[in-house]
C-alpha atoms as a PDB file:
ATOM      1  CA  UNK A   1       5.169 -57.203 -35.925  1.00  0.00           C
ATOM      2  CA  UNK A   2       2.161 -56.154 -34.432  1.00  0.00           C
ATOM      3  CA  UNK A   3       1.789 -55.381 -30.723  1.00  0.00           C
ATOM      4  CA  UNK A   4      -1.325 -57.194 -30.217  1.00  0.00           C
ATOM      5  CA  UNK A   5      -0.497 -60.316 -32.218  1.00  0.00           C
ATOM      6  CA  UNK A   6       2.937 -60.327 -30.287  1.00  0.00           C
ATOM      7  CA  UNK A   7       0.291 -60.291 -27.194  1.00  0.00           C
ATOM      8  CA  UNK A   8      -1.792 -62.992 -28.656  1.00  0.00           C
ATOM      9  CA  UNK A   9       1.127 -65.625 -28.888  1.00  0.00           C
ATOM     10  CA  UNK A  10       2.503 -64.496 -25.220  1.00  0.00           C
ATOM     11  CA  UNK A  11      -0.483 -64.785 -23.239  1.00  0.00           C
ATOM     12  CA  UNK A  12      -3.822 -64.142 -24.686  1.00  0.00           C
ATOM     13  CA  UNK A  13      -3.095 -68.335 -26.860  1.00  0.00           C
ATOM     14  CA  UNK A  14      -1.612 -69.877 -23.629  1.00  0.00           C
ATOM     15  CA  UNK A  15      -4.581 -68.431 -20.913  1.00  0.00           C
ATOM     16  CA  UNK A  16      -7.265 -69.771 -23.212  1.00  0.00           C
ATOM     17  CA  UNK A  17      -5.422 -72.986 -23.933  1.00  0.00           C
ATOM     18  CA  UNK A  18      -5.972 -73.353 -19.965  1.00  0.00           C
ATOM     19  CA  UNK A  19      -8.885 -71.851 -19.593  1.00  0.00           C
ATOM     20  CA  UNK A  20     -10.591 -74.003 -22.486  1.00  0.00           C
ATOM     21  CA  UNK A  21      -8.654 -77.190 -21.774  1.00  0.00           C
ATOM     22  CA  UNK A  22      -7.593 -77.548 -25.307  1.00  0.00           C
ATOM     23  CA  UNK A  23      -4.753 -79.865 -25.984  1.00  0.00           C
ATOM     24  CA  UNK A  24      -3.671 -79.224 -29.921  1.00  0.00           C
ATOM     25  CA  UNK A  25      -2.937 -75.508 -30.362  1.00  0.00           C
ATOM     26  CA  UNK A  26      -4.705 -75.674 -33.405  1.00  0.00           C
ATOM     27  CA  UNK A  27      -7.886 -75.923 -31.395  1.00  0.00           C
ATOM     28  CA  UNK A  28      -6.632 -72.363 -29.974  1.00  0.00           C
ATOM     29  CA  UNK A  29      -8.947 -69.455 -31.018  1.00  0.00           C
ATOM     30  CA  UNK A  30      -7.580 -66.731 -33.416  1.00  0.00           C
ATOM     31  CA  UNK A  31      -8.484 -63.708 -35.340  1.00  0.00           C
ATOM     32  CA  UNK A  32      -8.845 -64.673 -38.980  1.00  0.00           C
ATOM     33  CA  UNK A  33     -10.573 -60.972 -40.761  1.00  0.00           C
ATOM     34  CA  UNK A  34     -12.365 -58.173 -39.497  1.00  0.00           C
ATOM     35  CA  UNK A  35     -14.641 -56.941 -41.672  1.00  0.00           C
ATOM     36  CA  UNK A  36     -15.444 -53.044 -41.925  1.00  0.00           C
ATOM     37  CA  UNK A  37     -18.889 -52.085 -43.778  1.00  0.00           C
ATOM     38  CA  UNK A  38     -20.077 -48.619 -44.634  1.00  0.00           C
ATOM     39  CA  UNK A  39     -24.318 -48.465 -45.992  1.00  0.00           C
ATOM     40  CA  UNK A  40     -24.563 -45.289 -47.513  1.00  0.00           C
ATOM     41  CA  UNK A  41     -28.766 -44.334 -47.433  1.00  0.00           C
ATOM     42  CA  UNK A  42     -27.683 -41.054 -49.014  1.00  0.00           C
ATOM     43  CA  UNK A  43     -26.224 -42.750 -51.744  1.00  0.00           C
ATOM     44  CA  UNK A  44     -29.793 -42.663 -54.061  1.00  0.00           C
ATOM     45  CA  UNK A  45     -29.899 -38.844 -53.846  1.00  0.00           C
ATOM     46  CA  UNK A  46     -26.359 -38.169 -54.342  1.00  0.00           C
ATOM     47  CA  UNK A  47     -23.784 -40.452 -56.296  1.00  0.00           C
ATOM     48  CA  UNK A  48     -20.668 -38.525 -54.677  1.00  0.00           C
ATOM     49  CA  UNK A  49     -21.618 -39.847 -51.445  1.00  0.00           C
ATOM     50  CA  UNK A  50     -20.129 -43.392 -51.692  1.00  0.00           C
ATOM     51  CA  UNK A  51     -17.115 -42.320 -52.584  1.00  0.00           C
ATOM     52  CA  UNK A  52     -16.806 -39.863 -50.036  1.00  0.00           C
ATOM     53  CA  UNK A  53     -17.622 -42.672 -47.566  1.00  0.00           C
ATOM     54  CA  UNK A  54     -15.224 -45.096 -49.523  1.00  0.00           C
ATOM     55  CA  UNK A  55     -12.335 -42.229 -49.249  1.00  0.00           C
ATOM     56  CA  UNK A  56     -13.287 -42.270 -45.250  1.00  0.00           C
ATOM     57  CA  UNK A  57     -13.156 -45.951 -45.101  1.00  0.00           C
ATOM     58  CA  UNK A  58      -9.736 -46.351 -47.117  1.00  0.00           C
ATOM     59  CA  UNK A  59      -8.238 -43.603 -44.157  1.00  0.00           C
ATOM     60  CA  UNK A  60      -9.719 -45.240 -41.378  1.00  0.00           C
ATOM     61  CA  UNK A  61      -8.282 -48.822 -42.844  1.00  0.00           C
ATOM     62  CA  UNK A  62      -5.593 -47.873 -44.742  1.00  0.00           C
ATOM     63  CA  UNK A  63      -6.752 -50.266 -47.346  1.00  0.00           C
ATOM     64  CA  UNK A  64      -8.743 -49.341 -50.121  1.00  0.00           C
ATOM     65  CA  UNK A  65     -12.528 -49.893 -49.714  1.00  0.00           C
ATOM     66  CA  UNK A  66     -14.749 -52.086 -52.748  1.00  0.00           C
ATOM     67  CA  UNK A  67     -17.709 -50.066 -53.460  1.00  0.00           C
ATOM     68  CA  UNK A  68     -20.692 -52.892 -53.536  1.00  0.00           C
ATOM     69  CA  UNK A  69     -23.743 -52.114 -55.476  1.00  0.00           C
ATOM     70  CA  UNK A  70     -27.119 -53.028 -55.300  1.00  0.00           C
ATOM     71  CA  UNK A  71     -28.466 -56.753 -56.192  1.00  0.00           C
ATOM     72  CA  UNK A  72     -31.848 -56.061 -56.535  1.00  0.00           C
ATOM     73  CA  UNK A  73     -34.333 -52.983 -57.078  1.00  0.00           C
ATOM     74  CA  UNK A  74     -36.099 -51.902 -54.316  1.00  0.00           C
ATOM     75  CA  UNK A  75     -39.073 -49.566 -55.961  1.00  0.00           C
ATOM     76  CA  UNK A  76     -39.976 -48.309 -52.384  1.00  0.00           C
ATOM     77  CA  UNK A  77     -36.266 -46.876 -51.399  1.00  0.00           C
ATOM     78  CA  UNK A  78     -35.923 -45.407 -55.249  1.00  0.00           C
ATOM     79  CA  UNK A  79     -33.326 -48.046 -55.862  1.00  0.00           C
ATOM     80  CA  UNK A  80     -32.144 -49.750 -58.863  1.00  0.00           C
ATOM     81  CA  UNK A  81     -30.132 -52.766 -59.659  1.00  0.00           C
ATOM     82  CA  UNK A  82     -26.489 -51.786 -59.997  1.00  0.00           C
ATOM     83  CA  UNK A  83     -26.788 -48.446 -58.075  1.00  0.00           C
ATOM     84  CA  UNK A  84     -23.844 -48.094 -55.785  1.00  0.00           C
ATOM     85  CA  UNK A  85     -24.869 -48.143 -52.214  1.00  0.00           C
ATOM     86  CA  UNK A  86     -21.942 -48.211 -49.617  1.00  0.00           C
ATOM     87  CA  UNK A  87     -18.451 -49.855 -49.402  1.00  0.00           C
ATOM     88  CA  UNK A  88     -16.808 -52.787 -47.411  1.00  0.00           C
ATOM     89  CA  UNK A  89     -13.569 -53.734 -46.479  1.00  0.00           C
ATOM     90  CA  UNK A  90     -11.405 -56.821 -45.181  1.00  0.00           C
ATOM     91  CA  UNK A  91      -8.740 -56.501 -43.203  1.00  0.00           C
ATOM     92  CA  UNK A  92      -6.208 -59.586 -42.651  1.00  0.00           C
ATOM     93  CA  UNK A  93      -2.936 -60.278 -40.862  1.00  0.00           C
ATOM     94  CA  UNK A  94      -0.750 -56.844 -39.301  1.00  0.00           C
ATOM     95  CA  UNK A  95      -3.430 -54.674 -40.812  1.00  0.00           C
ATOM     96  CA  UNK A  96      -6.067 -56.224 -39.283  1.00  0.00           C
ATOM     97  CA  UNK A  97      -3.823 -56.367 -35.592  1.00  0.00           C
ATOM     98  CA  UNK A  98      -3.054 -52.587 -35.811  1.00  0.00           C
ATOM     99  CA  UNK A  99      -6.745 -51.170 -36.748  1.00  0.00           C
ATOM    100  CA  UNK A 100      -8.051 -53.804 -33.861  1.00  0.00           C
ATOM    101  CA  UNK A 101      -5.136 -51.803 -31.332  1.00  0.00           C
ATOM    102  CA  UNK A 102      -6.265 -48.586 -32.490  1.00  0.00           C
ATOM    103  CA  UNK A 103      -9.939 -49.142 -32.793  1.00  0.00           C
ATOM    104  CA  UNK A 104      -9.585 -50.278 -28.440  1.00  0.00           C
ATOM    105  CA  UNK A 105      -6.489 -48.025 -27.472  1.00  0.00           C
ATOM    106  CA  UNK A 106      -8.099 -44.983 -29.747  1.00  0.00           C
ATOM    107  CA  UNK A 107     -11.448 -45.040 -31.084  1.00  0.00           C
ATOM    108  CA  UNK A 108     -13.644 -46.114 -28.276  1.00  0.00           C
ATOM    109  CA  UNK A 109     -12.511 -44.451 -25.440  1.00  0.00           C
ATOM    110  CA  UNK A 110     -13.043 -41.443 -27.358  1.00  0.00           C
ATOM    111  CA  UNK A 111     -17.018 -42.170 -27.456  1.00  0.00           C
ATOM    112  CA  UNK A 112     -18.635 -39.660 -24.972  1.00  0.00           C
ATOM    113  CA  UNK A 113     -20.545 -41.266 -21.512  1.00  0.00           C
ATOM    114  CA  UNK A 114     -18.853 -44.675 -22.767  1.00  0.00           C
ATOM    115  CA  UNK A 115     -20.056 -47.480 -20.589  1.00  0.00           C
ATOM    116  CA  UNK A 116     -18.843 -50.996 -22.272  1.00  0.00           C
ATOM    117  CA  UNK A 117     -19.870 -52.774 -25.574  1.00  0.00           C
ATOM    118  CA  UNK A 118     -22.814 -54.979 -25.626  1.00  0.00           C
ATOM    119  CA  UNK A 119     -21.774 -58.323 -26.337  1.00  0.00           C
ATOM    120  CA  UNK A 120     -23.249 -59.211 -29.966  1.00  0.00           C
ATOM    121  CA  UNK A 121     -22.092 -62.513 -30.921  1.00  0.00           C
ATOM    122  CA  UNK A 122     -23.479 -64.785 -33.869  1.00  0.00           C
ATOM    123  CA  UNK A 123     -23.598 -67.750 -31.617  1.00  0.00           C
ATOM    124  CA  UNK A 124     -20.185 -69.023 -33.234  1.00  0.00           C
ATOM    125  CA  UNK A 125     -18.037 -66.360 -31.245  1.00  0.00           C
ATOM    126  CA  UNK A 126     -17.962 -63.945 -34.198  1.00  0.00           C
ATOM    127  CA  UNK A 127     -18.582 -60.362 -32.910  1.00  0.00           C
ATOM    128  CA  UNK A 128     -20.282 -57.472 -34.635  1.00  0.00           C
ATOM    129  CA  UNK A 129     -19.500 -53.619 -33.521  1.00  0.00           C
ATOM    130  CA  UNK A 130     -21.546 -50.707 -34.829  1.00  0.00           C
ATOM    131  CA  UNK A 131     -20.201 -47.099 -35.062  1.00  0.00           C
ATOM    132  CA  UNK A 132     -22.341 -43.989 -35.453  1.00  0.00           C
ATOM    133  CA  UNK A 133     -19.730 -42.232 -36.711  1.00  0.00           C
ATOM    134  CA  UNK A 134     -16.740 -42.055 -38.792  1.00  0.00           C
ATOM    135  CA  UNK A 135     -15.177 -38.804 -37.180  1.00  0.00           C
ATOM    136  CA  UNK A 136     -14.010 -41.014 -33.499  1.00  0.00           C
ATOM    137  CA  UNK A 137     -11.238 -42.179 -35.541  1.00  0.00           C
ATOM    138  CA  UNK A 138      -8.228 -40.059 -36.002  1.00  0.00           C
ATOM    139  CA  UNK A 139      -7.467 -40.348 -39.262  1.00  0.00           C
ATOM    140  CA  UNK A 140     -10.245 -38.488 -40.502  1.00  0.00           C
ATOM    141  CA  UNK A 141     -10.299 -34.471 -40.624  1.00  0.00           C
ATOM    142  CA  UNK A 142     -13.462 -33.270 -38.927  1.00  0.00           C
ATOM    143  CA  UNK A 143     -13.022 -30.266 -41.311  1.00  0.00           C
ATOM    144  CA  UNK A 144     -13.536 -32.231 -44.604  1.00  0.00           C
ATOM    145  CA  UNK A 145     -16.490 -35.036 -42.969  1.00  0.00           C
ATOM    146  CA  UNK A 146     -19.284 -34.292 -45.697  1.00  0.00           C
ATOM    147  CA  UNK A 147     -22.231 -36.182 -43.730  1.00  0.00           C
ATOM    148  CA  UNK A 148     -21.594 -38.474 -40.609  1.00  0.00           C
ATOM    149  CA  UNK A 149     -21.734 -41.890 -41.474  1.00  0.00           C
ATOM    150  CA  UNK A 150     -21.853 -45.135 -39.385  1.00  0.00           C
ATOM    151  CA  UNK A 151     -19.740 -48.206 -39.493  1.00  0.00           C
ATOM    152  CA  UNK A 152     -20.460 -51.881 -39.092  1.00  0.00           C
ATOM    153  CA  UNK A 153     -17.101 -53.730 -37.671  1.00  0.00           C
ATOM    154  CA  UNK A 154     -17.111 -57.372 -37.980  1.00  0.00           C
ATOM    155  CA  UNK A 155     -14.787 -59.569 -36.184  1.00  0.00           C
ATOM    156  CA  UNK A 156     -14.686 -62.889 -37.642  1.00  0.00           C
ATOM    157  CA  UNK A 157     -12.440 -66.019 -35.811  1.00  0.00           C
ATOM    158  CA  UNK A 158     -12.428 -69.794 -35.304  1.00  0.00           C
ATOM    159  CA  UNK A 159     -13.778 -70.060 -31.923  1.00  0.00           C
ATOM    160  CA  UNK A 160     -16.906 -72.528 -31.895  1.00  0.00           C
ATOM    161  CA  UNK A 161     -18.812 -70.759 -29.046  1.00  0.00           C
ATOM    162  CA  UNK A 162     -19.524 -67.362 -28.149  1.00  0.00           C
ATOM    163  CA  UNK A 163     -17.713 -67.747 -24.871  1.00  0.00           C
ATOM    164  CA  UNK A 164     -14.457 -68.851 -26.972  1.00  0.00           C
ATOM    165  CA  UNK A 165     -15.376 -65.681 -28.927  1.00  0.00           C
ATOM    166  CA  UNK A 166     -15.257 -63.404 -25.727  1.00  0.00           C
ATOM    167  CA  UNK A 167     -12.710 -64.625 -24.194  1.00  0.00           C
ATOM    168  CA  UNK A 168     -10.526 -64.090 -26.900  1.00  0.00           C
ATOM    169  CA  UNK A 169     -11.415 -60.464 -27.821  1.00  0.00           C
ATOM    170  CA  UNK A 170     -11.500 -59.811 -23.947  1.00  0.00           C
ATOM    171  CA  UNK A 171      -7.582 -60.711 -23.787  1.00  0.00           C
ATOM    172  CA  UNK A 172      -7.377 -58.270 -26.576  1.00  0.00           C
ATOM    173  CA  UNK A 173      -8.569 -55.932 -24.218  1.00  0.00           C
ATOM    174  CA  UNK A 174     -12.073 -55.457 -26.365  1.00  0.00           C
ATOM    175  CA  UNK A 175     -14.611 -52.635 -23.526  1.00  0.00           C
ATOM    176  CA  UNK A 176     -17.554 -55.460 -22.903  1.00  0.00           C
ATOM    177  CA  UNK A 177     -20.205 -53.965 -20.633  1.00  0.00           C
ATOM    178  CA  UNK A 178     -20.395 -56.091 -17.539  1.00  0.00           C
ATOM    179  CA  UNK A 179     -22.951 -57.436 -15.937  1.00  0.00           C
ATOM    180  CA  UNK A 180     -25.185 -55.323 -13.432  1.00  0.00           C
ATOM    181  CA  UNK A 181     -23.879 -57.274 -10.225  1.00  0.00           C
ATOM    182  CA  UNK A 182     -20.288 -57.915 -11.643  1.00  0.00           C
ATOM    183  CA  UNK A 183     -17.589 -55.894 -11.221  1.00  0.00           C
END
């Protein structure tokens, strides 16, 4: 099982259960998906470039990426209906627990002059996470990276506020930048 889920039912479910005041633990927030997006701009001028960045994204997840293509035609951005234009995947259950531990343990420490995330929440607790670049995870050779492409990291639960929302990535130990006069 994973080591952060094992966390979650230890501690992370009881402290907000007190915290919150909730009495079934249905009410309890949890993780349900996180969500990991690639938009490849490059992808008009050269074709290979989505699945490079759909290769990247299956390494980084260890589940293979859906290449999504274009709805509409956008005359201004040379792009046509049906043109592939980056890749998304959703991650659920131990998958999703063990590219959450990495992404914390791993990933962003390894950001240079890292000071904290800034809290981006939906206003239902769901938190969004961008990435500049693909080569701060591990996985990926920084021999083979073609281009340097950015990430969009999603993570979706059933808390009803953002403060539900923070406090349960914060028990999963997710970096948020603190407040000037907080320590």
């Amino acid at each position: 099982m994973a080591r952060l889920l094992d966390k979650y039912k230890e501690t992370i479910a009881p402290a907000l259960a007190e915290s919150f005041g909730y009495r079934n633990v249905n009410q309890i927030p949890r993780l349900t998906k996180i969500v990991v997006s690639m938009g490849v701009s490059r992808a008009v001028e050269n074709k290979a470039a989505v699945e490079s960045a759909a290769k990247d994204l299956t390494k980084i997840t260890g589940q293979k990426a859906v290449i999504k293509k274009a709805t509409k035609s956008v005359a201004n951005f040379r792009l046509r209906e049906g043109m592939p234009i980056g890749c998304v995947t959703t991650l659920r259950g131990a998958r999703m627990y063990e590219f959450m531990d990495r992404l914390v343990s791993v990933v962003l420490p390894r950001i240079r002059d890292f000071q904290g995330i800034k809290a981006n929440f939906d206003g239902r607790g769901n938190f969004s996470l961008g990435l500049t670049e693909q080569s701060l995870f591990p996985e990926i050779d920084l021999d083979r990276v073609e281009f340097p492409q950015g990430m969009n990291i999603t993570f979706v639960n059933t808390a009803r506020t953002d403060a539900e929302g923070r406090a349960l990535l914060d028990g999963f130990g997710m970096p948020f930048r603190r407040p000037r006069g907080e320590n």
